[in-house]
Protein backbone atom coordinates (compact mmCIF):
# COMPACT_ATOMS: atom_id res chain seq x y z
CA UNK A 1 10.39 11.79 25.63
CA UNK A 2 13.10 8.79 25.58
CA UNK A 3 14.59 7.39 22.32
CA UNK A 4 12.02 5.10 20.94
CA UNK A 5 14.59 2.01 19.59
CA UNK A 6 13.97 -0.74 17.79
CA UNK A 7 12.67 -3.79 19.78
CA UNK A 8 11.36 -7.38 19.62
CA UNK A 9 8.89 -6.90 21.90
CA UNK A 10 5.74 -6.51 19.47
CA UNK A 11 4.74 -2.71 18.50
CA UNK A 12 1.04 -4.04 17.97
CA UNK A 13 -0.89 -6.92 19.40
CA UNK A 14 -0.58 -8.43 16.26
CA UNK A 15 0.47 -7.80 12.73
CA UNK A 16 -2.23 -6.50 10.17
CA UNK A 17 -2.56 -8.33 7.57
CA UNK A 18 -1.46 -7.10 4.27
CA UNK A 19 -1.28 -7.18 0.59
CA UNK A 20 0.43 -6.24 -2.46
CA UNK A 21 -0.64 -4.94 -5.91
CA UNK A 22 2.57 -4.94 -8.51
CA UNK A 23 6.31 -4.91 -7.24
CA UNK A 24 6.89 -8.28 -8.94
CA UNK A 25 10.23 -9.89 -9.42
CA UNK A 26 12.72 -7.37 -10.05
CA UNK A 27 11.05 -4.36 -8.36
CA UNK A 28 12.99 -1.95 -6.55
CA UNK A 29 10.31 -0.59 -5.51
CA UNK A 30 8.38 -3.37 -4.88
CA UNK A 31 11.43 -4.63 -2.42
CA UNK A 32 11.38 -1.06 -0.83
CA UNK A 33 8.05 -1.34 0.28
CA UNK A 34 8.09 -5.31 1.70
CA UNK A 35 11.39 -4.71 3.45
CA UNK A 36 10.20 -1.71 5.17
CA UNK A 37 6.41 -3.63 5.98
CA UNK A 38 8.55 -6.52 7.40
CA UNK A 39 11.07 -4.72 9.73
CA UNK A 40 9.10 -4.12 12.43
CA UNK A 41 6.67 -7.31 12.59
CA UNK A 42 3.91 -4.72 11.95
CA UNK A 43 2.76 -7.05 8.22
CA UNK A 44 2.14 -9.97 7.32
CA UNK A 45 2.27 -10.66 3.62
CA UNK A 46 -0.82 -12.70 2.90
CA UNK A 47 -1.80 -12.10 -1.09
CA UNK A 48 -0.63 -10.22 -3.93
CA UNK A 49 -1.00 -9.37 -7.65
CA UNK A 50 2.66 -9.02 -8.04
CA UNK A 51 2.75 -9.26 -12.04
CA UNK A 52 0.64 -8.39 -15.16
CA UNK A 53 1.66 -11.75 -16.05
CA UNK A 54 -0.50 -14.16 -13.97
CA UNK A 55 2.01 -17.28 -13.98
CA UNK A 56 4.98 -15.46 -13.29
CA UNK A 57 3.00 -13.07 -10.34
CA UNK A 58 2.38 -16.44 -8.79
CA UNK A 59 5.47 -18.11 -9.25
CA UNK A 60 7.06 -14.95 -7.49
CA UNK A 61 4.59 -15.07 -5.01
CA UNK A 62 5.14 -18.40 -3.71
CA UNK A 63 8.47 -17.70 -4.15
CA UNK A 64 7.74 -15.11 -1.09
CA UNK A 65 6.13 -17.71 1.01
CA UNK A 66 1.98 -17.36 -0.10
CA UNK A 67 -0.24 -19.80 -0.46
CA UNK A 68 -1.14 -20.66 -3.88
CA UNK A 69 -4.60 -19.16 -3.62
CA UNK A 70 -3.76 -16.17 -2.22
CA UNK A 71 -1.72 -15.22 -5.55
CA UNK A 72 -3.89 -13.73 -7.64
CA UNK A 73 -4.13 -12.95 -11.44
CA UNK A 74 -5.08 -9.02 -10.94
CA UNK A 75 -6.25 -6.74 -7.78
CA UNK A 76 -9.95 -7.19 -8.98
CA UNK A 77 -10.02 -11.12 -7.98
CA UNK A 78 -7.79 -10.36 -5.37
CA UNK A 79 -10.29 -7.99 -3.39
CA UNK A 80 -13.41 -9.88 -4.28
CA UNK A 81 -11.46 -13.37 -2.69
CA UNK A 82 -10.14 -11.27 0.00
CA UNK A 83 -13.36 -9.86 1.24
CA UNK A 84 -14.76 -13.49 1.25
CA UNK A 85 -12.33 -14.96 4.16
CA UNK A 86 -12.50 -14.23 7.78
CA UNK A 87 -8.55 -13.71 7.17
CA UNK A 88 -9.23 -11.45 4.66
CA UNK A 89 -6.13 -8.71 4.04
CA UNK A 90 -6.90 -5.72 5.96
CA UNK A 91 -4.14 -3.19 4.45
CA UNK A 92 -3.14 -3.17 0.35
CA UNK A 93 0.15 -1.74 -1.03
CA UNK A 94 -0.33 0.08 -4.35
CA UNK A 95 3.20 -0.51 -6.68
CA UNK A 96 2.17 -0.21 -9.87
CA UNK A 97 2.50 2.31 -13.04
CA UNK A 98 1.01 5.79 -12.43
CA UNK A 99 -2.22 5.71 -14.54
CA UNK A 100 -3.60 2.50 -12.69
CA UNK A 101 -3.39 3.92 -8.82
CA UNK A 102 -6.65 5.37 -8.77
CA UNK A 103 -9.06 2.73 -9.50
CA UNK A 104 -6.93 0.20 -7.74
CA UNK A 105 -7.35 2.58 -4.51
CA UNK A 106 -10.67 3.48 -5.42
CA UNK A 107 -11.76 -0.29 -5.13
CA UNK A 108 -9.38 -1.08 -1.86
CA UNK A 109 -10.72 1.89 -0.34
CA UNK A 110 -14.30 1.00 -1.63
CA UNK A 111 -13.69 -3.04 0.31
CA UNK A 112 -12.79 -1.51 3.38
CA UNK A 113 -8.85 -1.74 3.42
CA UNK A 114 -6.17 0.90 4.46
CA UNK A 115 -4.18 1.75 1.55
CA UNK A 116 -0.50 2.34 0.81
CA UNK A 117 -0.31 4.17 -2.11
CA UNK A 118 2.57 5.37 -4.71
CA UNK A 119 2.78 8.54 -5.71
CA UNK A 120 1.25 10.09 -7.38
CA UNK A 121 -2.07 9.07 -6.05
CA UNK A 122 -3.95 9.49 -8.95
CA UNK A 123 -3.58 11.68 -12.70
CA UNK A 124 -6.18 14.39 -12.39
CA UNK A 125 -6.60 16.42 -8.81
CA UNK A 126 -10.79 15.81 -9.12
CA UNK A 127 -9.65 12.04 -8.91
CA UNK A 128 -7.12 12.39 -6.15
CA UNK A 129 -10.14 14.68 -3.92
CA UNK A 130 -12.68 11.52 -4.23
CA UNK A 131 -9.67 9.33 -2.77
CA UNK A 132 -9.46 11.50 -0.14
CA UNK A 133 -12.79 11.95 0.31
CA UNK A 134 -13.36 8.48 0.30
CA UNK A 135 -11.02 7.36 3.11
CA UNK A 136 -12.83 9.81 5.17
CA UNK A 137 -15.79 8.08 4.73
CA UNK A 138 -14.86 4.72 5.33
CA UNK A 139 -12.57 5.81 8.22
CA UNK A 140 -9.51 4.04 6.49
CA UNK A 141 -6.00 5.48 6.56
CA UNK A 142 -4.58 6.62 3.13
CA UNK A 143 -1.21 6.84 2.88
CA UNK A 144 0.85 7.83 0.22
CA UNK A 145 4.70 6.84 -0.19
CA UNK A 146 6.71 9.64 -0.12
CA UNK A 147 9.63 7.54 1.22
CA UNK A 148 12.05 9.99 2.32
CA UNK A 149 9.66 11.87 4.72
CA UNK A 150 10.69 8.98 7.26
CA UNK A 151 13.89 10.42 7.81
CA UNK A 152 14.75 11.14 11.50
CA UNK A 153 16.48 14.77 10.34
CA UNK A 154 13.80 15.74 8.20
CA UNK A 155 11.39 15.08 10.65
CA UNK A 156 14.19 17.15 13.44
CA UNK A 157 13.84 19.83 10.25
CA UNK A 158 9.98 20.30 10.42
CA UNK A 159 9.79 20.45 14.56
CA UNK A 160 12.32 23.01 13.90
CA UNK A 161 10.85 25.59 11.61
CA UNK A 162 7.43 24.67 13.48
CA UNK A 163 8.67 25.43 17.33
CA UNK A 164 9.76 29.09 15.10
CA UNK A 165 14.10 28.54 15.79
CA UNK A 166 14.31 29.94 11.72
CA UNK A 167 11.55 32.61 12.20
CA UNK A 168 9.01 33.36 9.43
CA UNK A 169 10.14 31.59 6.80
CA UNK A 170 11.24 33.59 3.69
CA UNK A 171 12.76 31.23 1.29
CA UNK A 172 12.36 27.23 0.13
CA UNK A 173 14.91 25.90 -2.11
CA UNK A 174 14.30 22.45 -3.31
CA UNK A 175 15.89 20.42 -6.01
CA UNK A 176 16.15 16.75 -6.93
CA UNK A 177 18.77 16.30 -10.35
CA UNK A 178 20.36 13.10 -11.06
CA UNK A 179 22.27 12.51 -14.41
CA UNK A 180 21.06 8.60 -14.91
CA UNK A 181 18.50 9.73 -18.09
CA UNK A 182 21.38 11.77 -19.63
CA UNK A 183 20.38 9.64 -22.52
CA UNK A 184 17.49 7.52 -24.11
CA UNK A 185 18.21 4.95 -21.65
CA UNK A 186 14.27 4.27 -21.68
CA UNK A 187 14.84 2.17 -25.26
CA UNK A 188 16.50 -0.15 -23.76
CA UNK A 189 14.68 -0.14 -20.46
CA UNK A 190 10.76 -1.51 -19.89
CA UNK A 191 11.14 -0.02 -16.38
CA UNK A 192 12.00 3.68 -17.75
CA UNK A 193 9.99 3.94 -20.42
CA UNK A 194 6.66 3.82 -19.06
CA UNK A 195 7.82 6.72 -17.10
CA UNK A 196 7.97 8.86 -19.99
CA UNK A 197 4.81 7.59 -21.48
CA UNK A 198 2.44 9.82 -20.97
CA UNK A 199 -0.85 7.50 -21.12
CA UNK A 200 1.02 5.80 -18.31
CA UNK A 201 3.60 8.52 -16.23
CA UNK A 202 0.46 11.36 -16.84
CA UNK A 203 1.16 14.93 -18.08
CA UNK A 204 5.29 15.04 -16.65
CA UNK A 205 8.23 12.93 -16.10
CA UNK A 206 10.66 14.23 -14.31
CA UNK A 207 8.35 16.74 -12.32
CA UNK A 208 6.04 14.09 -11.34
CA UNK A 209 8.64 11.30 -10.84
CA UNK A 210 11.23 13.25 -8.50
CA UNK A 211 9.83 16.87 -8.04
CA UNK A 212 7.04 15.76 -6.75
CA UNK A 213 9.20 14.41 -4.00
CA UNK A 214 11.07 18.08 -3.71
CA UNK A 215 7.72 19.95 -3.36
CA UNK A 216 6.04 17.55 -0.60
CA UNK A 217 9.57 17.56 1.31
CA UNK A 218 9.86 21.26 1.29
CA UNK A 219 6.07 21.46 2.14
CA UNK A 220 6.52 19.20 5.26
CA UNK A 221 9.44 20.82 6.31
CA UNK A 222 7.75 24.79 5.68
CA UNK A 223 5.06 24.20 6.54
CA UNK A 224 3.95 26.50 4.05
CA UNK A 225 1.21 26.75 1.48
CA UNK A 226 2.04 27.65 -2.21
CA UNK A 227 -0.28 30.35 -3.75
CA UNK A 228 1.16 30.00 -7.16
CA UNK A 229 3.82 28.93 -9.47
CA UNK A 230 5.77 29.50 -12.36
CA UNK A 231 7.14 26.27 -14.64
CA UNK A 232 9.43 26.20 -17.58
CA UNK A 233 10.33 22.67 -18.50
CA UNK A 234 12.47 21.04 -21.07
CA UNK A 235 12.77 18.08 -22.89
CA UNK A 236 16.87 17.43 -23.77
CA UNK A 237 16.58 13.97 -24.98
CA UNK A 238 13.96 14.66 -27.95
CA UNK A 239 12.00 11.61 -28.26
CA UNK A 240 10.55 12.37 -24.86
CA UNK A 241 8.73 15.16 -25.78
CA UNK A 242 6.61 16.42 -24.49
CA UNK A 243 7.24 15.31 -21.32
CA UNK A 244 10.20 16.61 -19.96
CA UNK A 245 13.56 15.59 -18.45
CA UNK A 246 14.26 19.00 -16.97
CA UNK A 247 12.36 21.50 -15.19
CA UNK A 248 12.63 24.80 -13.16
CA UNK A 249 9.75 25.49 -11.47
CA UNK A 250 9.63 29.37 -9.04
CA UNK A 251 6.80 29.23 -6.65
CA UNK A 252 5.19 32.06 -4.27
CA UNK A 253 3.81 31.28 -0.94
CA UNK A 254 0.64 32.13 1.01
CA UNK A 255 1.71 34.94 3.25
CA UNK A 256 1.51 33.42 6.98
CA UNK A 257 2.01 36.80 9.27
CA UNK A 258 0.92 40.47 8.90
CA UNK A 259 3.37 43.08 7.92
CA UNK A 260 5.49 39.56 6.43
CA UNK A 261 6.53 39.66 2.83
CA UNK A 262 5.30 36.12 1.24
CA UNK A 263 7.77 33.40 1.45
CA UNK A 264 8.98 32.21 -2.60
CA UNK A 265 10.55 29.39 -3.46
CA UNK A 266 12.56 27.31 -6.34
CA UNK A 267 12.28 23.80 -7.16
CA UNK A 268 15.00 22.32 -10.30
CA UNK A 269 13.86 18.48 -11.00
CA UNK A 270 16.68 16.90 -13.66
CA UNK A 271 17.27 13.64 -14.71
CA UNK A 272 20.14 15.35 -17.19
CA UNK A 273 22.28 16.07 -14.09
CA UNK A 274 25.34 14.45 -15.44
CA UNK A 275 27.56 13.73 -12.73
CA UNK A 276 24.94 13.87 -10.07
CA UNK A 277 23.83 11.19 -8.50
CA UNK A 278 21.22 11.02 -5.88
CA UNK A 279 21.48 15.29 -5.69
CA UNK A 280 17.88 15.73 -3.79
CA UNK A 281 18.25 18.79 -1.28
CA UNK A 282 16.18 20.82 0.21
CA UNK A 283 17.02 24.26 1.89
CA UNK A 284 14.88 26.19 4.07
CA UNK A 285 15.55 29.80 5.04
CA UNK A 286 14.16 32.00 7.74
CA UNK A 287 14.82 35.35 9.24
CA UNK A 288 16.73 33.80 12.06
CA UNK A 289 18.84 31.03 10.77
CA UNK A 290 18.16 28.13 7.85
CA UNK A 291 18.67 24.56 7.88
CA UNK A 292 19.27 22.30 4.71
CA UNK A 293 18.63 18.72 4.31
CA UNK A 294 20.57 16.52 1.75
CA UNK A 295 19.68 12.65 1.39
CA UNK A 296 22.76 11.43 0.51
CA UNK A 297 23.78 12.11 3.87
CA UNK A 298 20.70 11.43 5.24
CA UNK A 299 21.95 11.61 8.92
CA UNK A 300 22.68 15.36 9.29
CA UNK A 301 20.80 18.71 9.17
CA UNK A 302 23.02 21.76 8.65
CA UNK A 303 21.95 24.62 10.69
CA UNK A 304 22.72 28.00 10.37
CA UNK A 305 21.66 30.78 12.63
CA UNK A 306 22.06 34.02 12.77
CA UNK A 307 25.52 34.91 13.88
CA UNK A 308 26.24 31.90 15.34
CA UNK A 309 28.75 28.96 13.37
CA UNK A 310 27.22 26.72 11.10
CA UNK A 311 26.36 23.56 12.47
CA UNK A 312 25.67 19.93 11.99
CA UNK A 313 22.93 18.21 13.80
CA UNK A 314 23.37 14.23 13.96
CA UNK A 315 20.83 11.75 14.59
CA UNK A 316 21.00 9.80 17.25
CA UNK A 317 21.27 12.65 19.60
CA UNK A 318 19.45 13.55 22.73
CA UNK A 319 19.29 17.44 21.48
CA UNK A 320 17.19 17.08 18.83
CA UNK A 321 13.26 16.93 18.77
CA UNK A 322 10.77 13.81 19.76
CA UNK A 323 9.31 13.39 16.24
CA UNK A 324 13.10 12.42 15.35
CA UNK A 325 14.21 9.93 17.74
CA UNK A 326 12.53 7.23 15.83
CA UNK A 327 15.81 4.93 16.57
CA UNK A 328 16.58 1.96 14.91
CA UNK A 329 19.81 1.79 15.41
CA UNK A 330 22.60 4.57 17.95
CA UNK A 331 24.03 7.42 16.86
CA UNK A 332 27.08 7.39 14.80
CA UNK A 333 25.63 4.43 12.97
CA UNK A 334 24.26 5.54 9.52
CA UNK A 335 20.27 5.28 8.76
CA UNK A 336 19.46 5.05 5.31
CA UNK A 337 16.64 4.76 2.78
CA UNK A 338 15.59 1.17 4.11
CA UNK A 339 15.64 2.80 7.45
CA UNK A 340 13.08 5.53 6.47
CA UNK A 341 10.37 3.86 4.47
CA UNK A 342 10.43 1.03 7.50
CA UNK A 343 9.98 4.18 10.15
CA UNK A 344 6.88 5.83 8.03
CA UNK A 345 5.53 2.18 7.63
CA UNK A 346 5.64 2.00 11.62
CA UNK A 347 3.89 4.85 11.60
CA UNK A 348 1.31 3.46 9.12
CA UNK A 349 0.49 0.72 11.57
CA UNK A 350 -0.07 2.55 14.55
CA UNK A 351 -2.12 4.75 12.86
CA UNK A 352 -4.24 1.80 10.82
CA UNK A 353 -4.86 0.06 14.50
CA UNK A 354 -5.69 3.54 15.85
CA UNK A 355 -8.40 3.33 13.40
CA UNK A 356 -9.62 -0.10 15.05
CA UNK A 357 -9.12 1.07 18.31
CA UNK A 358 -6.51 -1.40 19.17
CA UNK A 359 -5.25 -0.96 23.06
CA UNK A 360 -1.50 -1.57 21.89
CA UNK A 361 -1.24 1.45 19.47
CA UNK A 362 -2.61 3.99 22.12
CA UNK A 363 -0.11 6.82 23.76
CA UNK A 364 1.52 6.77 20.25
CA UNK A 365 1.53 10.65 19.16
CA UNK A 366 4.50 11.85 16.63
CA UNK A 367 2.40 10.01 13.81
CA UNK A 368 3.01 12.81 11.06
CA UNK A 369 3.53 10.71 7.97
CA UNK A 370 2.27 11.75 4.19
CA UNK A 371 -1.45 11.25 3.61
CA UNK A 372 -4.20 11.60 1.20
CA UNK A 373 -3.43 15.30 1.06
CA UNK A 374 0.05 15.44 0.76
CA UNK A 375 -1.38 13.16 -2.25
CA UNK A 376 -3.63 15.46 -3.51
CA UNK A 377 -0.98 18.55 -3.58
CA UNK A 378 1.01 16.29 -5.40
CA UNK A 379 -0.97 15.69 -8.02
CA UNK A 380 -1.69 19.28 -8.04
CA UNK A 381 1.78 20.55 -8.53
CA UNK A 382 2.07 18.22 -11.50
CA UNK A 383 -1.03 19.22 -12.91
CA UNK A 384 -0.16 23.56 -12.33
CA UNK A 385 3.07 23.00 -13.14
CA UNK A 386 1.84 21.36 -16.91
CA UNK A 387 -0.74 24.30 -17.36
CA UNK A 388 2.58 26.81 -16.42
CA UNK A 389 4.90 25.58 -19.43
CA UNK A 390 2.02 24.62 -21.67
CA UNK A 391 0.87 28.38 -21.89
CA UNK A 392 4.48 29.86 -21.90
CA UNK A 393 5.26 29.46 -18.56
CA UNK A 394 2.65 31.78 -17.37
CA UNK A 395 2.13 32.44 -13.80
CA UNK A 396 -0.92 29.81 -12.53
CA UNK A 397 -2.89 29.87 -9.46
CA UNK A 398 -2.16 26.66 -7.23
C-alpha cells in the first residue's frame, strides 16, 4: 500500500455538510475540531450554536462566514430548522461541557445526523449504551473525539502489537500528568472550573478529563480488555473535593491465551505534575519486545525487542505499517496535534459517505478511528474507577 499524502484532488465527491454545537469564540477546542473538519475539504461549516449566549454565538458565527439564519440560539432550534431545508446539515460536532453531550447526541442522532462527539459521551454508562444503540439503529456513524488516536505512530503501535511483533502482551503502562492545576487556577478561570464541577465534569476530573484519554490509548494500542480495576484518587488542591486532581488507577486484564498469565496494567492521571507539561505516555510490553508512545514527540515509537538495540521508528517511513502512512506532509517534517484530529476527521468522512454509499469513499479500508464504544468504555472507566476510591479503593469489576 503507497503513502496516502495529502492532495487537492477531492477525497469525496463533495463535502458533507456540517455543524457545530459550542466551541464559541475563544475555544481551543472548538478551533481543534473546525481546523481539523476544514483541512481536507471533507466539511462545510453551514450552522452552529457556538455560544450559550445567543448574540454573541451569532456574532461569532458570522464572524466564520454563516448566514445569519443558520446561527442559531441553542442545538434544539438548530435541528428542528435544519431538518426543514433540503440543505439541511448532515453531520453535528458536539463541543460543549460534559453533562450536556447526551441529549444533544441523543436528539442529532434521533434527526438523522452523524455525530462528532467529545468525550466523554455521556455521564452514566446506561446513557452512553442507548447512544450506541441508537446509531445502530439509524445507521449513523458515532464518533467520539479522542484526538490523539489520529496519530500516524500510534496507529504504527496498534498494527504492531496486533500482527503479534511484542507477543502476548503482559504489561500496559499509561499515564497523562501535567502540572498546569498545581493550584486553584479554576477561580480565576470559567473554562477550568466547570471541569471540576461535578453537576457539569460528572463524578471525576482529572480521570475523566485526561485518563480517560490514557485508558482508550492504551486500549487501542493492546488491544486488550480490562476485567477489573483498582482506583485511589486524591484531591491536593482542597476546594476540589471530591473530585480529584490526582489519581492512580492498577488495572487487570482479560486473559487472551491459554496457559498466559493475565496482562495488568497502571494508569497515573495528574494535573499536580509540576514541571510536566504535556507528560501523556503510554508503554506497552510484551514477551518479545515493547514499544512506548509519547505525544510530545508525537513522530516516533520506541521499540524494544528482545535482544536487539532499542530503536526509534519515524513517520514518514516506508517500514512501518499501512494504517500509519496517513501522510500529510514527508518524513522528517514534524506532525502534530492539528495533524491528528484532521487525519481521524478524514477518517470520519469516509466512513459517514460509506454510510450513504457514496462511489468516492469506496476501496478506503484502514478506517479504525474511536467510536461509540470506545465511548462507552470511557464512560465506564470513569464510572469503576469512582465506585474503586469511593469504597476504599476496593477492587471493582469493569
Amino acid at each position: 500500500m503507497s503513502l496516502i499524502p495529502f492532495t487537492e484532488v477531492p477525497l469525496l465527491s463533495r463535502p458533507l455538510r456540517w455543524g457545530m454545537v459550542g466551541g464559541g469564540k475563544g475555544s481551543q477546542i472548538g478551533y481543534s475540531h473546525r481546523d481539523a473538519a476544514s483541512r481536507d475539504g471533507l466539511f462545510s461549516l453551514q450552522a452552529g450554536a457556538f455560544d450559550i449566549d445567543p448574540a454573541r454565538g451569532q456574532a461569532f458565527g458570522q464572524s466564520l462566514g454563516l448566514a445569519p439564519e443558520r446561527c442559531y440560539a441553542d442545538y434544539r432550534s438548530m435541528l428542528a430548522a435544519e431538518a426543514q431545508r433540503s440543505d439541511g446539515i448532515e453531520v453535528l460536532s458536539i463541543t460543549t461541557p460534559n453533562n450536556s453531550h447526551y441529549a444533544i447526541c441523543h436528539a442529532a442522532l434521533s434527526a438523522g445526523l452523524h455525530v462528532v462527539c467529545e468525550k466523554p459521551l455521556a455521564l452514566e454508562v446506561a446513557q452512553a449504551l442507548e447512544l450506541q444503540a441508537l446509531a445502530q439503529s439509524k445507521g449513523r456513524v458515532l464518533a467520539v473525539m479522542y484526538g490523539y488516536t489520529g496519530y500516524e505512530m500510534v496507529q504504527q503501535a496498534r498494527s504492531m502489537v496486533e500482527a503479534g511483533i511484542l507477543g502476548a502482551v503482559r504489561i500496559v503502562q499509561m499515564q497523562f500528568a501535567h502540572g498546569y492545576h498545581a493550584t486553584e487556577v479554576e477561580a480565576n478561570d470559567p473554562g477550568a472550573k466547570w471541569r471540576v464541577t461535578p453537576a457539569v465534569s460528572g463524578p471525576t476530573y482529572v480521570l475523566g478529563d485526561i485518563g480517560t484519554h490514557c485508558f482508550q490509548m492504551g486500549a487501542f494500542i493492546s488491544g486488550l480488555e480490562v476485567d477489573s480495576l483498582c482506583c485511589m484518587r486524591s484531591s491536593f488542591v482542597p476546594s476540589r473535593a471530591p473530585l480529584e486532581d490526582n489519581a492512580h488507577v492498577m488495572l487487570r486484564y482479560k486473559g487472551t491465551q491459554a496457559g498466559t498469565t493475565p496482562a495488568v496494567g497502571t494508569l497515573w492521571a495528574s494535573a499536580v505534575n509540576i514541571g510536566s507539561a504535556h507528560d501523556f505516555k503510554v508503554r506497552v510490553i510484551g514477551e518479545k519486545g515493547s514499544i512506548e508512545w509519547w505525544d510530545e514527540h508525537p513522530n516516533q515509537l520506541q521499540v524494544s525487542l528482545l535482544g536487539q538495540p532499542v530503536m526509534k521508528y519515524e513517520r514518514g517511513h516506508g517500514y512501518l505499517e499501512p494504517s500509519a502512512r496517513f501522510e500529510r506532509v514527508g518524513g522528517g517534517h514534524p506532525a502534530g496535534y492539528f495533524d491528528s484530529w484532521a487525519n481521524l476527521y478524514r477518517r470520519f468522512a469516509w466512513a459517514m459517505a460509506g454510510n450513504k454509499d457514496d462511489a468516492a469513499s469506496s476501496g478506503k479500508t484502514e478506517l479504525r478511528y474511536p467510536q461509540a464504544q470506545d465511548g462507552v468504555l470511557g464512560v465506564r472507566f470513569v464510572e469503576r474507577c469512582a465506585e474503586s476510591a469511593n469504597t476504599g479503593s476496593q477492587w471493582v469489576t469493569f
